[in-house]
C-alpha atoms as a PDB file:
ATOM      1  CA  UNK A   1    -111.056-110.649 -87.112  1.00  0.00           C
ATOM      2  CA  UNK A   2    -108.157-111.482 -85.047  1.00  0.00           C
ATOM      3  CA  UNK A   3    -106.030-108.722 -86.709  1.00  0.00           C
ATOM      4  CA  UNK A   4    -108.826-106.148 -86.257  1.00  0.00           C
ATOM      5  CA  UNK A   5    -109.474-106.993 -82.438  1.00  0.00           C
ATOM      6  CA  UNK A   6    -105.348-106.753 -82.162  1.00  0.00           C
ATOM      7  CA  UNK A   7    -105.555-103.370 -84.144  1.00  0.00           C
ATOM      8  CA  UNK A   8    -107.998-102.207 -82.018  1.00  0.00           C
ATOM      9  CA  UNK A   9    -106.677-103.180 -78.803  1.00  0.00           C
ATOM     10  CA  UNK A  10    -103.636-101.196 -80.118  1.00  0.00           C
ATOM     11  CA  UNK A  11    -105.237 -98.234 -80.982  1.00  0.00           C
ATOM     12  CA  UNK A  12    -107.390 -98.274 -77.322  1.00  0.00           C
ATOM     13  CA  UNK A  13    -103.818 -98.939 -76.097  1.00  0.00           C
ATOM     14  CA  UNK A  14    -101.971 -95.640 -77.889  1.00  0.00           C
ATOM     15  CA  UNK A  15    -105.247 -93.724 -76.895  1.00  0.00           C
ATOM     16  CA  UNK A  16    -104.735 -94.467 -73.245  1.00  0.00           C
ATOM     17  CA  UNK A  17    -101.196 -93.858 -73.251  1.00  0.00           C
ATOM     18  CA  UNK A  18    -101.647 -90.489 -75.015  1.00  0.00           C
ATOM     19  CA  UNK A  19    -104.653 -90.068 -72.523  1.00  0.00           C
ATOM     20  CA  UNK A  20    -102.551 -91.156 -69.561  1.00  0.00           C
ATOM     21  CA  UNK A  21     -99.414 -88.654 -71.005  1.00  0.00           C
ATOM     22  CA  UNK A  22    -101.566 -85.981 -70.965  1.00  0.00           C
ATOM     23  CA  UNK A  23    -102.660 -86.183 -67.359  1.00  0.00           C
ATOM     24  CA  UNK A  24     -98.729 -86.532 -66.901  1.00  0.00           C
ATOM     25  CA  UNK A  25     -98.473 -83.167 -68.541  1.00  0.00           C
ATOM     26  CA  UNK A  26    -100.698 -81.466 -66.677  1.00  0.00           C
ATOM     27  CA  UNK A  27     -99.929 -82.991 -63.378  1.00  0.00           C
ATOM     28  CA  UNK A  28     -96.109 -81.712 -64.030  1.00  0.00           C
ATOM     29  CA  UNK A  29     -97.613 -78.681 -65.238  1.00  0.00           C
ATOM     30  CA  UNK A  30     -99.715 -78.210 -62.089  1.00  0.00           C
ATOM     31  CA  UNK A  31     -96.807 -78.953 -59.910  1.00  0.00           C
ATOM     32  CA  UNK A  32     -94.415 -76.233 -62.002  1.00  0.00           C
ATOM     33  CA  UNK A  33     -96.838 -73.667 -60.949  1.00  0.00           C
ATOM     34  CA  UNK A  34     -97.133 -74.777 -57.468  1.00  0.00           C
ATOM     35  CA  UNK A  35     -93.568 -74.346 -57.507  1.00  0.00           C
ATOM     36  CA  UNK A  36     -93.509 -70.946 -59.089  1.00  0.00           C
ATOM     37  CA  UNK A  37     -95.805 -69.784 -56.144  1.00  0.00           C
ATOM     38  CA  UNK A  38     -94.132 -71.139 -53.537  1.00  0.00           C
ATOM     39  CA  UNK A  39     -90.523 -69.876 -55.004  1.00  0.00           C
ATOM     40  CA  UNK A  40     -92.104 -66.237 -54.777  1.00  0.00           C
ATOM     41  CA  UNK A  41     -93.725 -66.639 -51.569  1.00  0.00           C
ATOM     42  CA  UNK A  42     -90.239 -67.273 -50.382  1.00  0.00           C
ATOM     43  CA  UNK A  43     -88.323 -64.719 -51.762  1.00  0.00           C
ATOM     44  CA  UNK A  44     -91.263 -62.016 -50.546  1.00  0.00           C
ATOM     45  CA  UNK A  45     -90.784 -63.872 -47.218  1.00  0.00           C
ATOM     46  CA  UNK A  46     -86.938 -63.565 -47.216  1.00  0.00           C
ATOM     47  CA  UNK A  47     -87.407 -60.225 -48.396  1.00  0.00           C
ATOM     48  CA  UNK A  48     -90.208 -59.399 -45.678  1.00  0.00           C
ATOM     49  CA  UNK A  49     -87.489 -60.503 -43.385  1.00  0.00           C
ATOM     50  CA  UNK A  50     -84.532 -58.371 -44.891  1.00  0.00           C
ATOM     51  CA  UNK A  51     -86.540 -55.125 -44.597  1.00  0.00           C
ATOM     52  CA  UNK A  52     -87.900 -55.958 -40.531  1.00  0.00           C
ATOM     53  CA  UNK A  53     -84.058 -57.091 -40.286  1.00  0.00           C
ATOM     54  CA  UNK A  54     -82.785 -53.615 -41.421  1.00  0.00           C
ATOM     55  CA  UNK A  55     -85.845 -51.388 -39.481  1.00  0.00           C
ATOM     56  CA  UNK A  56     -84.576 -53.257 -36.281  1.00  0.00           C
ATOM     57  CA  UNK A  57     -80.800 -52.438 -36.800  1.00  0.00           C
ATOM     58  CA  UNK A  58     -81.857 -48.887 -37.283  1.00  0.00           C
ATOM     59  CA  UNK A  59     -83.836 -48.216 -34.101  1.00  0.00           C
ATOM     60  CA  UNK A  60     -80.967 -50.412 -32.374  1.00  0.00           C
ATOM     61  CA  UNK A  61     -79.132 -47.491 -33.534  1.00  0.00           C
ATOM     62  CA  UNK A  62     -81.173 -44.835 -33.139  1.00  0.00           C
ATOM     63  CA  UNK A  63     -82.133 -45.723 -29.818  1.00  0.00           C
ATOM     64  CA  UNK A  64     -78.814 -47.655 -28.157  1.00  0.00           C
ATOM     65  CA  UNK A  65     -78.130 -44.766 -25.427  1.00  0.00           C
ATOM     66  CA  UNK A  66     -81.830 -44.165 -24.858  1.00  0.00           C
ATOM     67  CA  UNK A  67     -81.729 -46.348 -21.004  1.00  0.00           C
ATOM     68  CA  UNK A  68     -78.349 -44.532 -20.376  1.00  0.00           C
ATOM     69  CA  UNK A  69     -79.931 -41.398 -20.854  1.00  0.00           C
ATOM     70  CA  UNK A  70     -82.667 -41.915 -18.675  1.00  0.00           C
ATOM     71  CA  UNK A  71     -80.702 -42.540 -15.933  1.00  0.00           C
ATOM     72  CA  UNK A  72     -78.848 -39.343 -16.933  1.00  0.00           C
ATOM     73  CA  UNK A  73     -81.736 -37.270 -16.214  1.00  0.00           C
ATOM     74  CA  UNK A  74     -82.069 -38.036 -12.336  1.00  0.00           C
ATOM     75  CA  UNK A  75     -78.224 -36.648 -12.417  1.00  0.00           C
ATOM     76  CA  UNK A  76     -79.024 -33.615 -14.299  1.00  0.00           C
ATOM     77  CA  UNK A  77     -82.029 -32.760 -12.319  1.00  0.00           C
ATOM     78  CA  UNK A  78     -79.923 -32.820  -9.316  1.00  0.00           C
ATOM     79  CA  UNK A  79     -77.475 -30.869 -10.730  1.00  0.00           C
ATOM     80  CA  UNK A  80     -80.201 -27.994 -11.543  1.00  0.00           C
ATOM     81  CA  UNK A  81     -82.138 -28.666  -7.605  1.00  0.00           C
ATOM     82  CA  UNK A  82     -78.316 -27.855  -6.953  1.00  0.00           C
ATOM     83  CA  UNK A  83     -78.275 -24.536  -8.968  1.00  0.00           C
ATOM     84  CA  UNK A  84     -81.456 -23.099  -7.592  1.00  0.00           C
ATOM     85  CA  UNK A  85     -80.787 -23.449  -4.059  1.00  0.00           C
ATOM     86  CA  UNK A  86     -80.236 -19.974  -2.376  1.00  0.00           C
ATOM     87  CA  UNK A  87     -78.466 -20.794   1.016  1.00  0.00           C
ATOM     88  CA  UNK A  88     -75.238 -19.951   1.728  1.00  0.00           C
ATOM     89  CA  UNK A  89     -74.397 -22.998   3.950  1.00  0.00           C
ATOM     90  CA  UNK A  90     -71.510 -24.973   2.040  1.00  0.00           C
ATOM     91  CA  UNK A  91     -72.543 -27.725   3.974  1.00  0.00           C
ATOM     92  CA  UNK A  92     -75.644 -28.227   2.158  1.00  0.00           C
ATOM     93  CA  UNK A  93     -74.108 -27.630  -1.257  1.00  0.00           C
ATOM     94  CA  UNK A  94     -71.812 -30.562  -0.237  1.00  0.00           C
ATOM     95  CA  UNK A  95     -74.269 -32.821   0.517  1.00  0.00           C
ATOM     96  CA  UNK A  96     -75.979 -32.193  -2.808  1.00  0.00           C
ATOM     97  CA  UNK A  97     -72.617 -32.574  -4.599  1.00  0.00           C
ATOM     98  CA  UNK A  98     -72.351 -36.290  -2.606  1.00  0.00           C
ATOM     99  CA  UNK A  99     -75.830 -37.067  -3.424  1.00  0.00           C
ATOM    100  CA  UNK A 100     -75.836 -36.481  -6.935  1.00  0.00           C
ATOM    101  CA  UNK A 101     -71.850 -38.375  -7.626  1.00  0.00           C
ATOM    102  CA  UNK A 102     -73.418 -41.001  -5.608  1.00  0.00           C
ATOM    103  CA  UNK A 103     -76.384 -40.955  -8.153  1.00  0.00           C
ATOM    104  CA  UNK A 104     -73.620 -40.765 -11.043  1.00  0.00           C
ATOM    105  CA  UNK A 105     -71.833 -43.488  -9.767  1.00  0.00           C
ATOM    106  CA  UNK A 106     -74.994 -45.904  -9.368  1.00  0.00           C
ATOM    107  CA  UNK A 107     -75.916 -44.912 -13.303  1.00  0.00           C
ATOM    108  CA  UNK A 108     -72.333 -46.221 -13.951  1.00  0.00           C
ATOM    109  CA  UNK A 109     -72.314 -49.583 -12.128  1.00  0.00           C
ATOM    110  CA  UNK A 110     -75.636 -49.728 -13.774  1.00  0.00           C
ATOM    111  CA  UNK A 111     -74.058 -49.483 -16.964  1.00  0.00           C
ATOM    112  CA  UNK A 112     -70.886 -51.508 -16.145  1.00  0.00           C
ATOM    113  CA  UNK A 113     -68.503 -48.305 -16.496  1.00  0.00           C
ATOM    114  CA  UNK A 114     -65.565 -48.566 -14.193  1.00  0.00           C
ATOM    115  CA  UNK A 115     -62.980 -45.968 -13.048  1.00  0.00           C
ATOM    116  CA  UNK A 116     -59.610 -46.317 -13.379  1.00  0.00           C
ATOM    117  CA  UNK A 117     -57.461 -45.345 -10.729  1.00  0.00           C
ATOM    118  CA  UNK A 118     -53.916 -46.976 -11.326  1.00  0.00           C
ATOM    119  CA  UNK A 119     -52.114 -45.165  -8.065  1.00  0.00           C
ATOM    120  CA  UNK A 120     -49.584 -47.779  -7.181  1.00  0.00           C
ATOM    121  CA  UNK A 121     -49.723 -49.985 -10.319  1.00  0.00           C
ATOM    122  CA  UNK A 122     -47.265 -50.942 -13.344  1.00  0.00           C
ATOM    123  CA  UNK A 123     -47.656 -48.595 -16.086  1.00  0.00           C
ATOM    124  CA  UNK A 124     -50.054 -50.041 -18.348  1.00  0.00           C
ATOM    125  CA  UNK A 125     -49.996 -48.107 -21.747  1.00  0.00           C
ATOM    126  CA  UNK A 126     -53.003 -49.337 -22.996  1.00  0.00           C
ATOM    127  CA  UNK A 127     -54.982 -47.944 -19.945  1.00  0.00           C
ATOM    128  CA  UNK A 128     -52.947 -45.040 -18.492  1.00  0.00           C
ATOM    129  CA  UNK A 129     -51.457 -42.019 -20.750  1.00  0.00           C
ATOM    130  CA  UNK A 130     -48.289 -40.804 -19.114  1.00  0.00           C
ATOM    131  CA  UNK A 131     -48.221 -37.411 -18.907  1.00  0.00           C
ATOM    132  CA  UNK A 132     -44.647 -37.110 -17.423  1.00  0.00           C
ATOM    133  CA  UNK A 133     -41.605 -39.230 -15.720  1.00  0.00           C
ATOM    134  CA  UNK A 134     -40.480 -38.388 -12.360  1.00  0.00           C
ATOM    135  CA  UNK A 135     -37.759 -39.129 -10.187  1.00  0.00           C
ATOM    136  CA  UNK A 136     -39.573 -40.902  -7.171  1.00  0.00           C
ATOM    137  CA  UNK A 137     -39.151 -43.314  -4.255  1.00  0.00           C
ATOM    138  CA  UNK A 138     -41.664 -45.719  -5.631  1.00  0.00           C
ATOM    139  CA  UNK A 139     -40.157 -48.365  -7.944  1.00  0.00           C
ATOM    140  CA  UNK A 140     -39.490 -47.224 -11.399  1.00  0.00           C
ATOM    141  CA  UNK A 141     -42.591 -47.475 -14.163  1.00  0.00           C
ATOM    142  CA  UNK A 142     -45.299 -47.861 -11.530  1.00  0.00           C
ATOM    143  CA  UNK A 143     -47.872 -45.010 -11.419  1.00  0.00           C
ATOM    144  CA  UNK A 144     -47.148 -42.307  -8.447  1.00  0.00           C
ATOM    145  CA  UNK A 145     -49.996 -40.119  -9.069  1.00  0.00           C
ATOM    146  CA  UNK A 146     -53.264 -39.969 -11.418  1.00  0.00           C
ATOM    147  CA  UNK A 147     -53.841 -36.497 -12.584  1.00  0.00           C
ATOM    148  CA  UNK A 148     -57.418 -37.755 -14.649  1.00  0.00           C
ATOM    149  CA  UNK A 149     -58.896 -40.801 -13.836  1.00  0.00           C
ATOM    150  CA  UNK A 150     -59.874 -42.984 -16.625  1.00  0.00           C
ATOM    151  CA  UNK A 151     -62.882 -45.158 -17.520  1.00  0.00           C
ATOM    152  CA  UNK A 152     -64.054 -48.315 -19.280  1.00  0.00           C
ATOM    153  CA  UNK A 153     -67.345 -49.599 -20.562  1.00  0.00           C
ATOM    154  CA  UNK A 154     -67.497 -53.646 -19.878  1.00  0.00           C
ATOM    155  CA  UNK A 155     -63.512 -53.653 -20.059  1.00  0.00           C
ATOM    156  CA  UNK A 156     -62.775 -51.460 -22.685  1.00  0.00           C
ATOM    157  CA  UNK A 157     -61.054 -48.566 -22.373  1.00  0.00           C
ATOM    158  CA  UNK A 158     -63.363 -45.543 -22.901  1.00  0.00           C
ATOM    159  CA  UNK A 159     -60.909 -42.786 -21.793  1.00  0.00           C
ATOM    160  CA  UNK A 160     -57.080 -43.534 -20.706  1.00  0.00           C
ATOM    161  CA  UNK A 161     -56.361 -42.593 -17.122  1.00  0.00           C
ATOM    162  CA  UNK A 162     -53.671 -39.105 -17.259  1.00  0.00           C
ATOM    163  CA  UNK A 163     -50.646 -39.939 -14.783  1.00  0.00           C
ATOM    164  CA  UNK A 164     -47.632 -39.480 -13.493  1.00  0.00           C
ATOM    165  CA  UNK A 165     -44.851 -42.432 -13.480  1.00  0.00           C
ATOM    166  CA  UNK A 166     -41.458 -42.743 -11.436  1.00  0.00           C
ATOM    167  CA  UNK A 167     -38.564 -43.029 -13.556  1.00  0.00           C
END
């Protein structure tokens, strides 16, 4: 009787443990498919991301000079006021000519463009272009005269200035 209590204590035993391995199996197998889900709800994610990532970089590009040329537009509408005015006082043409560099000028500080105007200064080839070497009283390799000024955009040289420099 002993033996058959013991044989089936063993058998509840191996039934349990097969019972309890089976909930093992399907808890791992439940957590597998968790896993599955949330590895392809990150990769959409990432790729949700990519996509937004590369629409941005395109407008960025597509619309970088779009507050520059806004700004533009006052200059070219006083540049046309200019065109359509019928009086023959040079005066007033003048003004109009001030008024609308002054407006240039403001969309450039706006902008951080700067002129370069090296009169006086070493020669500097990477911001001046030397157009010619003169004989001069000035002392040699310093700019004497700027025939074109030049211009950079936050320190970088957008156009070189054109001068002259004393031999």
């Amino acid at each position: 009787m002993q033996e058959e209590n013991q044989q089936e204590g063993a058998a509840e035993a191996a039934a349990q443990t097969e019972h309890t391995a089976e909930a093992r199996i399907a808890e791992l197998e439940a957590a597998l498919e968790e896993a599955k889900a949330n590895v392809l709800y990150i990769k959409a994610d990432g790729e949700n991301i990519r996509r937004r990532a590369m629409d941005d970089i395109d407008k960025a590009r597509k619309f970088a000079l779009e507050k520059f040329s806004n700004e533009l537009l006052a200059v070219k509408d006083s540049l046309d006021a200019a065109l359509l005015i019928e009086a023959t006082d040079v005066q007033s043409y003048k003004d109009g000519v001030q008024l609308t560099a002054n407006q240039l000028a403001s969309v450039f500080d706006k902008f951080n463009i700067a002129e370069i105007n090296p009169v006086g200064e070493k020669f500097d080839p990477n911001k001046h272009q030397a157009i010619s070497m003169q004989e001069n009283s000035g002392e040699p390799n310093t700019v004497f005269n700027v025939l074109q000024k030049g211009y950079t955009l936050n320190e970088r040289v957008l156009r070189p200035a054109l001068v002259m420099v004393a031999k």
